[in-house]
C-alpha atoms as a PDB file:
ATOM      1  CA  UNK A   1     -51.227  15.007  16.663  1.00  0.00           C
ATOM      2  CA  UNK A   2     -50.029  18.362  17.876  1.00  0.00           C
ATOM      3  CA  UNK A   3     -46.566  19.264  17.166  1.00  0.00           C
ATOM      4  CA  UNK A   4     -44.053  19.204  20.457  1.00  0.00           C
ATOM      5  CA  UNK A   5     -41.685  22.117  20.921  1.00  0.00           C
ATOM      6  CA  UNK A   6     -37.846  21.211  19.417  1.00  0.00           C
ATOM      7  CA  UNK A   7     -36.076  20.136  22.964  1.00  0.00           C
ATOM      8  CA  UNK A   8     -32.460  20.786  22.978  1.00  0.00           C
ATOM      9  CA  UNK A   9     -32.082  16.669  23.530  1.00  0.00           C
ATOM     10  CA  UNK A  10     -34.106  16.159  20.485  1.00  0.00           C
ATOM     11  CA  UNK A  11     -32.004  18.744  18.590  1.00  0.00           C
ATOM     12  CA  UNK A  12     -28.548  16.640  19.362  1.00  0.00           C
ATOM     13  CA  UNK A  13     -30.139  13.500  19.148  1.00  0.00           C
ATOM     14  CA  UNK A  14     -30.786  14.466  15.577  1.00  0.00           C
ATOM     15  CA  UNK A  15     -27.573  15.884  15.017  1.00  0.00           C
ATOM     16  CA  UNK A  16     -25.823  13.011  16.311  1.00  0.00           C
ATOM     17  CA  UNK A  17     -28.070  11.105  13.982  1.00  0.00           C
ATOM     18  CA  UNK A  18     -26.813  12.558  10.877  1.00  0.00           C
ATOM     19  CA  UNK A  19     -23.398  12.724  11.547  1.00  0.00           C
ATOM     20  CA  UNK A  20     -23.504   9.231  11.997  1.00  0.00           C
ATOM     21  CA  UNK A  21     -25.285   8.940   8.481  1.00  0.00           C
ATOM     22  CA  UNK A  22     -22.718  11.152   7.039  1.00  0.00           C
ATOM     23  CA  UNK A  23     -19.856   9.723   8.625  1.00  0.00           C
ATOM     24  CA  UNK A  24     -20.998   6.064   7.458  1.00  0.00           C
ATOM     25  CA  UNK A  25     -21.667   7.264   3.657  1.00  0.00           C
ATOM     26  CA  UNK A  26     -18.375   8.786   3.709  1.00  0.00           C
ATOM     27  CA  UNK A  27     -16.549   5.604   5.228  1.00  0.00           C
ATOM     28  CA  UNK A  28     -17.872   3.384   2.318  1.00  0.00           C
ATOM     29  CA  UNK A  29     -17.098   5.545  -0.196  1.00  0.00           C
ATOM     30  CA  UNK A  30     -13.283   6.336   0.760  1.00  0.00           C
ATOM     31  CA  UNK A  31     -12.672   1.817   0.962  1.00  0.00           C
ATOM     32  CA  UNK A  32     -14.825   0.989  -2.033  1.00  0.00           C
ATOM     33  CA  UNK A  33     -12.484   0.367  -4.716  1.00  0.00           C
ATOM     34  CA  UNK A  34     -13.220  -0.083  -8.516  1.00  0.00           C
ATOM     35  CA  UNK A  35     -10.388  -0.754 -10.593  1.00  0.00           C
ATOM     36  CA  UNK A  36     -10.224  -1.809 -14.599  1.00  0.00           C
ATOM     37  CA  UNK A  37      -7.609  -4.324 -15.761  1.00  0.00           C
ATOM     38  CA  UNK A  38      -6.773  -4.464 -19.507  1.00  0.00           C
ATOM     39  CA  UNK A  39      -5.109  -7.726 -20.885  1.00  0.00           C
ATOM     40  CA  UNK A  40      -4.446  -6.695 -24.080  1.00  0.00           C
ATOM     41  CA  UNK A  41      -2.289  -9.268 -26.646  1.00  0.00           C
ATOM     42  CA  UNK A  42      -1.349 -11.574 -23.949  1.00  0.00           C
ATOM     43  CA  UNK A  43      -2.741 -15.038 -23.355  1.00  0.00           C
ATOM     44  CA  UNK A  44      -2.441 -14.965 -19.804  1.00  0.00           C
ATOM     45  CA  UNK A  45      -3.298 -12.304 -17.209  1.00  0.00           C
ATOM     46  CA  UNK A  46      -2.176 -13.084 -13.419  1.00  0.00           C
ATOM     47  CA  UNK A  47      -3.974 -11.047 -10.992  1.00  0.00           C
ATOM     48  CA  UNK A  48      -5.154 -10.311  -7.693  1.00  0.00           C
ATOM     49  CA  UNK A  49      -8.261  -9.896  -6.069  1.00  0.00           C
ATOM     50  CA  UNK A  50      -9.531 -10.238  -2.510  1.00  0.00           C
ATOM     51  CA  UNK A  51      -6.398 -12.509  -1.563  1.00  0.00           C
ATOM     52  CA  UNK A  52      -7.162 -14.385  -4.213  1.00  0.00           C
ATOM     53  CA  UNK A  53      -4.536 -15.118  -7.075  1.00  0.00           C
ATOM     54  CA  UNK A  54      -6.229 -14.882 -10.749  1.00  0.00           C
ATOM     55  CA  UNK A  55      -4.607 -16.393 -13.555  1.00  0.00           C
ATOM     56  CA  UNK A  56      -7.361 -15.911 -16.860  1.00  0.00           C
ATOM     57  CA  UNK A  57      -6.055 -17.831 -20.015  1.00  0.00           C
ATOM     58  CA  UNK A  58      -7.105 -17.315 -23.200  1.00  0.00           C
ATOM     59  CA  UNK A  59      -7.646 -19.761 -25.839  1.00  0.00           C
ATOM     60  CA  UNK A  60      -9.804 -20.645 -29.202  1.00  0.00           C
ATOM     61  CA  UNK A  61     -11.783 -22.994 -26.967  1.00  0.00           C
ATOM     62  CA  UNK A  62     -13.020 -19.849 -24.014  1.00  0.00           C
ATOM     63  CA  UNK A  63     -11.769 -17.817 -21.366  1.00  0.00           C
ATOM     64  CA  UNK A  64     -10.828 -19.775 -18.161  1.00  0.00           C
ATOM     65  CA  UNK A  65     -10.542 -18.007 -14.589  1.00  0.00           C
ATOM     66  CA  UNK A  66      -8.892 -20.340 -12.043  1.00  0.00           C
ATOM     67  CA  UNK A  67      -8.122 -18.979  -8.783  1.00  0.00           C
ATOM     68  CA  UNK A  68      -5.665 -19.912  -5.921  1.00  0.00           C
ATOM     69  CA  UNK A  69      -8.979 -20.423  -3.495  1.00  0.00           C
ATOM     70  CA  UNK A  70     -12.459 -21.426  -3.830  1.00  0.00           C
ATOM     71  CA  UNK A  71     -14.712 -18.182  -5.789  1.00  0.00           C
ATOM     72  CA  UNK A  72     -16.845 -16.931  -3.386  1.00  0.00           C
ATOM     73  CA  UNK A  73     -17.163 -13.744  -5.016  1.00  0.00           C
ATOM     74  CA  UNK A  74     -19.867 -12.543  -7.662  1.00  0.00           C
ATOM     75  CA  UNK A  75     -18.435 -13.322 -11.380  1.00  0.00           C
ATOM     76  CA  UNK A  76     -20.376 -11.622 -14.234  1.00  0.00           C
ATOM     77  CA  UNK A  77     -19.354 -12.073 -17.772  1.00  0.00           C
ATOM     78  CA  UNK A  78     -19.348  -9.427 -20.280  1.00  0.00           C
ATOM     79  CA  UNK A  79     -21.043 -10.434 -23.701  1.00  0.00           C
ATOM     80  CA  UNK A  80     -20.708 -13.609 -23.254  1.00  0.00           C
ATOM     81  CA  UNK A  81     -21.768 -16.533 -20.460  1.00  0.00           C
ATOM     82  CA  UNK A  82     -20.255 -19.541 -18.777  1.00  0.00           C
ATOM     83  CA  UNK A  83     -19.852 -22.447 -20.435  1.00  0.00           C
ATOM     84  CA  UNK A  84     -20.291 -25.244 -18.146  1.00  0.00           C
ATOM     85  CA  UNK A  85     -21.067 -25.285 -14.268  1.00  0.00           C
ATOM     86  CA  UNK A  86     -17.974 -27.071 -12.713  1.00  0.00           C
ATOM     87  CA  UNK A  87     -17.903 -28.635  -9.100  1.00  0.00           C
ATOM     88  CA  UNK A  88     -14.740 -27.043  -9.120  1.00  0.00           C
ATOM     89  CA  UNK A  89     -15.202 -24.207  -7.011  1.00  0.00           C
ATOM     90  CA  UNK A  90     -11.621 -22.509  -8.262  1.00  0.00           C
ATOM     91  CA  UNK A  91     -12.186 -22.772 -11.805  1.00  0.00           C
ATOM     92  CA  UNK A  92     -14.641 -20.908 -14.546  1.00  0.00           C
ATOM     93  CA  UNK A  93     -15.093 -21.672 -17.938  1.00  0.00           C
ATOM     94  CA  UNK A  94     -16.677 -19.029 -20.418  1.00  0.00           C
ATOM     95  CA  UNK A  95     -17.320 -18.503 -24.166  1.00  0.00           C
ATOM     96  CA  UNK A  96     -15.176 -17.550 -26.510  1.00  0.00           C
ATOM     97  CA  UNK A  97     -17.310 -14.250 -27.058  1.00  0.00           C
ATOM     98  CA  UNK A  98     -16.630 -13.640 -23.561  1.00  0.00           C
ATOM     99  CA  UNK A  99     -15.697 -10.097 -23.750  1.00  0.00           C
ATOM    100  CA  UNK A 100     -15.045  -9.217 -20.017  1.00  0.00           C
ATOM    101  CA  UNK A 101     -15.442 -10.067 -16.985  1.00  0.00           C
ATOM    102  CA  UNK A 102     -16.540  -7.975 -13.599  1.00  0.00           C
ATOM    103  CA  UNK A 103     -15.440  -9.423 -10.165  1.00  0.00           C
ATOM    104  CA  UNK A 104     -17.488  -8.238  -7.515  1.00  0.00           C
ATOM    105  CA  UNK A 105     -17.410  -8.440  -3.336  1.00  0.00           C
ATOM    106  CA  UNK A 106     -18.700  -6.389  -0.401  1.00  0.00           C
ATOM    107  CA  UNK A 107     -16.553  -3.138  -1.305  1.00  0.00           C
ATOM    108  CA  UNK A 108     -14.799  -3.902  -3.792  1.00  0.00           C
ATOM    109  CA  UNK A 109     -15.570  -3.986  -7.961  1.00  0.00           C
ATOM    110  CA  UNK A 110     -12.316  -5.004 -10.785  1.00  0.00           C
ATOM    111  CA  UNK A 111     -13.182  -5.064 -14.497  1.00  0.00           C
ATOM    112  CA  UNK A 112     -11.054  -6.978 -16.713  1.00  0.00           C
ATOM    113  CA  UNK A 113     -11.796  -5.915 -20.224  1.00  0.00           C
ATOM    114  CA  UNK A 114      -9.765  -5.343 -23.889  1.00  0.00           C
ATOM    115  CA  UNK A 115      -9.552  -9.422 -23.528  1.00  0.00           C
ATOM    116  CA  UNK A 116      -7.705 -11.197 -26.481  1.00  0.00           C
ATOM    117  CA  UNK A 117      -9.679 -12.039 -29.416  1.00  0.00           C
END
């Protein structure tokens, strides 16, 4: 295929093309947030996350995470695993081991580490 001469309406269409790339990487990088919550020493952490209201509480038995709304957000446990799947879609259970956890949505990431042992 032979190569076509660079028309100046390629030339913006390109141009408009990557300023729309740039201006969409740059858009999901300023509103992505990744924050890290400690709960050191205490046996309960309230916190917040996607309108929903966390409360974690610690115990010999596992880490529970009930929240004010069903989860529909990704849960991963650090070092450790759930315990039991629950119908109750506002309440995890995890093992005692249970380092951490890392709540993940769309643009948003919160660690919770330093958990009571």
């Amino acid at each position: 295929m032979a190569a076509q001469p660079l028309t100046r309406a390629r030339l913006i269409q390109i141009l408009l093309t990557m300023l729309l790339l740039i201006v969409a990487f740059v858009w999901r990088t300023v509103i992505f947030s990744d924050e890290q919550v400690n709960c050191t020493v205490q046996q309960v952490c309230n916190l917040e996350f996607e309108q929903h209201k966390l409360t974690l509480k610690w115990s010999k038995v596992g880490l529970k995470l009930q929240s004010s709304q069903n989860i529909d957000f990704s849960v991963t446990a650090i070092d450790g695993q759930p315990m039991d799947d629950t119908a109750d879609l506002t309440e995890m259970n995890f093992t005692p081991n249970t380092k951490g956890l890392v709540l993940e949505s769309g643009h948003q990431r919160l660690t919770i580490n330093q958990l009571p042992q």
